[in-house]
Protein backbone atom coordinates (compact mmCIF):
# COMPACT_ATOMS: atom_id res chain seq x y z
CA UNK A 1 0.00 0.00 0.00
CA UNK A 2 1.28 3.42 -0.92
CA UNK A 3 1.27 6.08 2.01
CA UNK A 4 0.97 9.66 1.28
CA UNK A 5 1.75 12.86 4.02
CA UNK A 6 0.99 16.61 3.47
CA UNK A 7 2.79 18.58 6.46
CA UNK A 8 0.90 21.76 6.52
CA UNK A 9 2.54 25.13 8.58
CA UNK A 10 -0.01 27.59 9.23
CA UNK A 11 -3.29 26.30 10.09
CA UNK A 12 -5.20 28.73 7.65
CA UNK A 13 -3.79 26.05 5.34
CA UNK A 14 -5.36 23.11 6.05
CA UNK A 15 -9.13 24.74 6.77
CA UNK A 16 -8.57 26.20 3.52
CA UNK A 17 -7.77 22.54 2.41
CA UNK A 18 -11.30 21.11 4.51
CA UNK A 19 -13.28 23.98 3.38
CA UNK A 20 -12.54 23.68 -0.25
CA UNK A 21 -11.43 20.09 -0.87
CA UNK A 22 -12.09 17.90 2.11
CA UNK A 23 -16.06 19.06 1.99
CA UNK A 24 -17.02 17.42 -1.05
CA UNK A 25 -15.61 14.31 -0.16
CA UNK A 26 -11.72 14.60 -2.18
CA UNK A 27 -8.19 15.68 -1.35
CA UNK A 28 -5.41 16.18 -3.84
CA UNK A 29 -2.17 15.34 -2.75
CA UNK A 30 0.34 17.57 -4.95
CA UNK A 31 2.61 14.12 -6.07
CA UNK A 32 3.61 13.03 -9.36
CA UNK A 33 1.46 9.96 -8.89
CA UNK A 34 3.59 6.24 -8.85
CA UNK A 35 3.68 4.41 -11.99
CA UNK A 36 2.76 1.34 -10.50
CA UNK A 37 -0.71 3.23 -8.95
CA UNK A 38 -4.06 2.13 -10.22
CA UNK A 39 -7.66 3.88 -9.91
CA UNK A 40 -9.20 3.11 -6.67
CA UNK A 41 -6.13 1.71 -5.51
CA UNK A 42 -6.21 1.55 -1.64
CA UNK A 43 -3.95 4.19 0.05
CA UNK A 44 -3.07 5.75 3.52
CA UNK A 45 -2.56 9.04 4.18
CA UNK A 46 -1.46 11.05 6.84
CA UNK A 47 -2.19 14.78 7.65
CA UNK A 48 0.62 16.05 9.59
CA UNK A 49 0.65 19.80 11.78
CA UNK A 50 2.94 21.05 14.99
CA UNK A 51 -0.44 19.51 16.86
CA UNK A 52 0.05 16.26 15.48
CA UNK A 53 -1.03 13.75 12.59
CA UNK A 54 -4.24 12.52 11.60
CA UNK A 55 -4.11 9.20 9.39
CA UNK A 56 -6.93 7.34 7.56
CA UNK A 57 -7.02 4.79 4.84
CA UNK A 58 -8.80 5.32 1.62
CA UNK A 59 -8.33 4.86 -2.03
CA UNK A 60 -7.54 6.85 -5.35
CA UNK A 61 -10.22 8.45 -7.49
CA UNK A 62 -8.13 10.50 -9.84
CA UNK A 63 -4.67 10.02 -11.46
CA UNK A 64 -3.86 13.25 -13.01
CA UNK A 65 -0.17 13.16 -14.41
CA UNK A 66 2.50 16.17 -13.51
CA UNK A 67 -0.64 17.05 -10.99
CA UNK A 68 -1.19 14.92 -8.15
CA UNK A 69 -3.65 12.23 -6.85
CA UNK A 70 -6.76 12.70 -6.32
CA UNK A 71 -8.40 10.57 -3.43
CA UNK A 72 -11.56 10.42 -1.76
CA UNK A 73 -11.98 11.87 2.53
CA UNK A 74 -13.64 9.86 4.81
CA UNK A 75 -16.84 11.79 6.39
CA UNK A 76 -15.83 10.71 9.75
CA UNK A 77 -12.32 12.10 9.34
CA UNK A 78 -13.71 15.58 8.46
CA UNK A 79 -13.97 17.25 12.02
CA UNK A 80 -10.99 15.43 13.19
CA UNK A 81 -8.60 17.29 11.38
CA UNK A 82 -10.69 20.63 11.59
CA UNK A 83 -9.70 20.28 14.99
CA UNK A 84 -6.13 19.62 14.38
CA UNK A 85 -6.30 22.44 12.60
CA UNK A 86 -7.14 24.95 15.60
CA UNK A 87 -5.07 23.17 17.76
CA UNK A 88 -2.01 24.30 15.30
CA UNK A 89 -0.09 27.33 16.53
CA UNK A 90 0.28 29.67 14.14
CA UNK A 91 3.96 31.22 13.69
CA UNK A 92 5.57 28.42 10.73
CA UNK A 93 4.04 30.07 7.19
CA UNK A 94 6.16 27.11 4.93
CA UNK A 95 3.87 26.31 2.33
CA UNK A 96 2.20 22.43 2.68
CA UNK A 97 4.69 19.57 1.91
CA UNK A 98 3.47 16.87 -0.53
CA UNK A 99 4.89 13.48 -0.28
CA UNK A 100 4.89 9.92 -1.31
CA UNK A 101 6.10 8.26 2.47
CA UNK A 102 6.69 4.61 1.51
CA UNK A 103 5.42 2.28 -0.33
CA UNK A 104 5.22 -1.36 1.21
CA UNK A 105 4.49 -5.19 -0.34
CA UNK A 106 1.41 -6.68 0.95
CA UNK A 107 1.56 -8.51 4.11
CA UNK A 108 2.22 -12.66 2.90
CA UNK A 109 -0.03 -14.96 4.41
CA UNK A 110 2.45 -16.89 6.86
CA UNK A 111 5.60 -16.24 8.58
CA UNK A 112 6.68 -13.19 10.25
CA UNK A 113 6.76 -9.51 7.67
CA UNK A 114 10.55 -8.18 8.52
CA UNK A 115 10.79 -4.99 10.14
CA UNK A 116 12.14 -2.32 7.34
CA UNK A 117 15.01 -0.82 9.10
CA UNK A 118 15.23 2.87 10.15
CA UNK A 119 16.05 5.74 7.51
CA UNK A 120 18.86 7.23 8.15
CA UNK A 121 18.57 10.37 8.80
CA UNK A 122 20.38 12.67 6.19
CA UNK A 123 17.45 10.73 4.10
CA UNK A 124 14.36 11.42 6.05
CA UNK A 125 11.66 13.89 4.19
CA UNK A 126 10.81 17.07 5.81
CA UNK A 127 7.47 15.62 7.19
CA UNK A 128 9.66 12.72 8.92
CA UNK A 129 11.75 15.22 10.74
CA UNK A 130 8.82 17.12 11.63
CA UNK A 131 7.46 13.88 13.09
CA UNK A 132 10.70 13.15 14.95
CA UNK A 133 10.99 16.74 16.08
CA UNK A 134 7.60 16.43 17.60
CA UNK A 135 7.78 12.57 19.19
CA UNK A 136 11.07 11.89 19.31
CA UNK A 137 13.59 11.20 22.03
CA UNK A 138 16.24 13.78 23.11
CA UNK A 139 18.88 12.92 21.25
CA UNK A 140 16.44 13.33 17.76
CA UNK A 141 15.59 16.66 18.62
CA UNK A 142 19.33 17.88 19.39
CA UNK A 143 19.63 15.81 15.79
CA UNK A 144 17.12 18.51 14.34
CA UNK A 145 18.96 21.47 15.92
CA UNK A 146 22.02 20.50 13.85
CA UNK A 147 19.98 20.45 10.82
CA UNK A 148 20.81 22.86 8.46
CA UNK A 149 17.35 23.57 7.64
CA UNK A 150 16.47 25.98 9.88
CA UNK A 151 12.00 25.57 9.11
CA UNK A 152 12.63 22.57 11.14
CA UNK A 153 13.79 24.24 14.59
CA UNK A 154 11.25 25.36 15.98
CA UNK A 155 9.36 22.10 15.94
CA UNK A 156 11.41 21.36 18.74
CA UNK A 157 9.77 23.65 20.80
CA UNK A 158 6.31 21.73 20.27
CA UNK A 159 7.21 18.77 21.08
CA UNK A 160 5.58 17.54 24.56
CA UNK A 161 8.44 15.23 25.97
CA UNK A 162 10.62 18.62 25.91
CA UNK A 163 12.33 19.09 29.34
CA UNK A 164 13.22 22.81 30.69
CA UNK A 165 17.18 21.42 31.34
CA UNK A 166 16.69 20.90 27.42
CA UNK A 167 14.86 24.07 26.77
CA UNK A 168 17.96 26.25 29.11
CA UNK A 169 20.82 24.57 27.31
CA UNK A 170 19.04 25.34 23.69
CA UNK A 171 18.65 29.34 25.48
CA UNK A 172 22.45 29.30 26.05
CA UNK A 173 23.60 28.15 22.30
CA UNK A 174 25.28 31.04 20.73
CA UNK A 175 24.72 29.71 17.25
CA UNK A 176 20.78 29.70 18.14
CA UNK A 177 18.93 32.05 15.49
CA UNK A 178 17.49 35.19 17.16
CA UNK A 179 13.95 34.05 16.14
CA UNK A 180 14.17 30.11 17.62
CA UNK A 181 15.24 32.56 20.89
CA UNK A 182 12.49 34.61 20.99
CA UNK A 183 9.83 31.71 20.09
CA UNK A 184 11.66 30.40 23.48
CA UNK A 185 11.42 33.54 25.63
CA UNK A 186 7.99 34.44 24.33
CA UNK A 187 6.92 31.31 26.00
CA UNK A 188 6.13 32.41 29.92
CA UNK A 189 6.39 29.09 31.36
CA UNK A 190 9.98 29.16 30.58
CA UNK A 191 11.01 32.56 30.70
CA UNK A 192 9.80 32.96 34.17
CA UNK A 193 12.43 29.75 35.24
CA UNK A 194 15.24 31.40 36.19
CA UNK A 195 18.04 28.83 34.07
CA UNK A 196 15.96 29.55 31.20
CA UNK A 197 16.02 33.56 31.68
CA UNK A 198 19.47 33.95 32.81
CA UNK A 199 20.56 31.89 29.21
CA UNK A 200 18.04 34.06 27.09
CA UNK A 201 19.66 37.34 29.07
CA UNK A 202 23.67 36.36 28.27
CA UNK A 203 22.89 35.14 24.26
CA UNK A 204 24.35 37.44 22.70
CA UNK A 205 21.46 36.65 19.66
CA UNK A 206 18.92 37.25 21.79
CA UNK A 207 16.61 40.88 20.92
CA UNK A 208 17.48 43.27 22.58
CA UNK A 209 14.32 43.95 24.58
CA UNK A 210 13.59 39.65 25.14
CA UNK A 211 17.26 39.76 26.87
CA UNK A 212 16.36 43.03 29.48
CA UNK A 213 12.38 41.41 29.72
CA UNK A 214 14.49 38.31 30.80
CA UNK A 215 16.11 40.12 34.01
CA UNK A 216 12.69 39.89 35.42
CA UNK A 217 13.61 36.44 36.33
CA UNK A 218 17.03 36.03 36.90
CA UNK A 219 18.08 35.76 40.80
CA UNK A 220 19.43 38.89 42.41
CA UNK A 221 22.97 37.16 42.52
CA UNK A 222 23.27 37.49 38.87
CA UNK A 223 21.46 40.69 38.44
CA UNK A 224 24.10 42.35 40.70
CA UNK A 225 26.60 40.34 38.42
CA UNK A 226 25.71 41.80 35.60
CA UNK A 227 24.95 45.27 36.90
CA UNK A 228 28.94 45.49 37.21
CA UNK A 229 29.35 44.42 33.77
CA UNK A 230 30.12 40.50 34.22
CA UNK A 231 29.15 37.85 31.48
CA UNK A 232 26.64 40.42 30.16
CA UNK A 233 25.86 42.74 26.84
CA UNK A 234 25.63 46.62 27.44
CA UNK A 235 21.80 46.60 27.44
CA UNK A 236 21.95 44.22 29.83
CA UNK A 237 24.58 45.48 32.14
CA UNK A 238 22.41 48.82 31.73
CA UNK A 239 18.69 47.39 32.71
CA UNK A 240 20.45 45.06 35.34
CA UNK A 241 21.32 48.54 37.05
CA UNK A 242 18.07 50.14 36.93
CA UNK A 243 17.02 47.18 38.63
CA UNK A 244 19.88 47.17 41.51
CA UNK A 245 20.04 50.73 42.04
CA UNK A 246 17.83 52.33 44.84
CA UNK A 247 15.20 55.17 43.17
């Protein structure tokens, strides 16, 4: 059976996609389709978001060459991933990813299937380092931070098995991008920990005004630190002695 993904970024996206596709009952999936594909063909396909994946089984009603495949949407399936939708943050506008996943033999009657081993990773689509970004274990998502591809980054971030030890060491990285900094210190739960502030406060690639909102957090110890100019940035040496200094 031949699996399909679409990894959408902004949600606006994919209710555009239910609104105007999924509604009357078909999807197109934006892949040249596989030679070996047949009308009504059964298919999987997966719908894939920051929130998380929705899969369902189905088969092809179209096969429209240099176009894509055109497949039918279960009913049931509908609301599902309307609510996947507005459970997507927005913030990642990369425009949907099309994709042909895998494509695996029939299951034979007796003896056990073998296991297909793991892609490596320098071979992995974008939508399967989304997925490991997202579910992974640590050592995938400090895989993903050495990517070079940058649109995958901040998938980190979503991922629910992220730790705060993780989410300070990630603060401290001087090679972190501004942006994957500020998607960190815009996030209060970890801002107000004060490992996490005192790393966004020292990176030197951190903006400006995230690094002095930062001090708000950071123990008195390292505010009086940094009010005398220690491990810290002008700005901050500056706000950290507004805060010190008696009015």
């Amino acid at each position: 059976m031949v699996r399909f993904r679409i990894t959408y970024g902004p949600p606006s996206e994919l209710l555009h996609t239910i609104e105007n596709e999924m509604k009357r009952g078909v999807l197109l999936i934006g892949v040249e389709p596989p030679s070996e594909l047949e009308f009504r063909a059964p298919i999987s396909v997966e719908i894939v978001t920051a929130a998380g994946t929705v899969m369902f089984t189905t088969e092809v009603v179209s096969l429209l060459p240099t176009v894509g495949v055109a497949v039918s949407v279960p009913p049931e399936k509908i609301d599902e991933m309307r609510t996947l939708a507005l459970n997507t943050p927005e913030g990642d506008d990369a425009p949907a990813l099309h994709e042909v996943v895998q494509e695996t033999e029939p299951a034979k009657p007796s003896g056990q299937t073998p296991q297909a081993a793991p892609t490596p990773f320098a071979k992995m689509t974008f939508g399967e380092k989304v997925q490991m970004a997202l579910h992974g274990t640590k050592e995938d998502r400090a895989a993903i931070l050495r990517d070079q591809n940058k649109q995958l980054h901040p998938f980190v971030l979503k991922s629910p098995h992220v730790s705060p030890e993780e989410v300070a060491a990630w603060a401290a990285n001087p090679q972190a991008s501004a942006d994957f900094l500020k998607q960190i210190a815009e996030r209060k739960e970890w801002l107000q920990r004060p490992a996490i502030a005192l790393a966004i406060a020292r990176n030197p690639k951190t903006p400006a005004d995230l690094g002095v909102r930062a001090l708000d957090y950071v123990s008195v110890e390292f505010l009086r630190q940094f009010s005398k100019g220690v491990g810290a940035l002008p700005h901050i040496v500056q706000a950290a002695r507004k805060k010190i200094l008696p009015k």
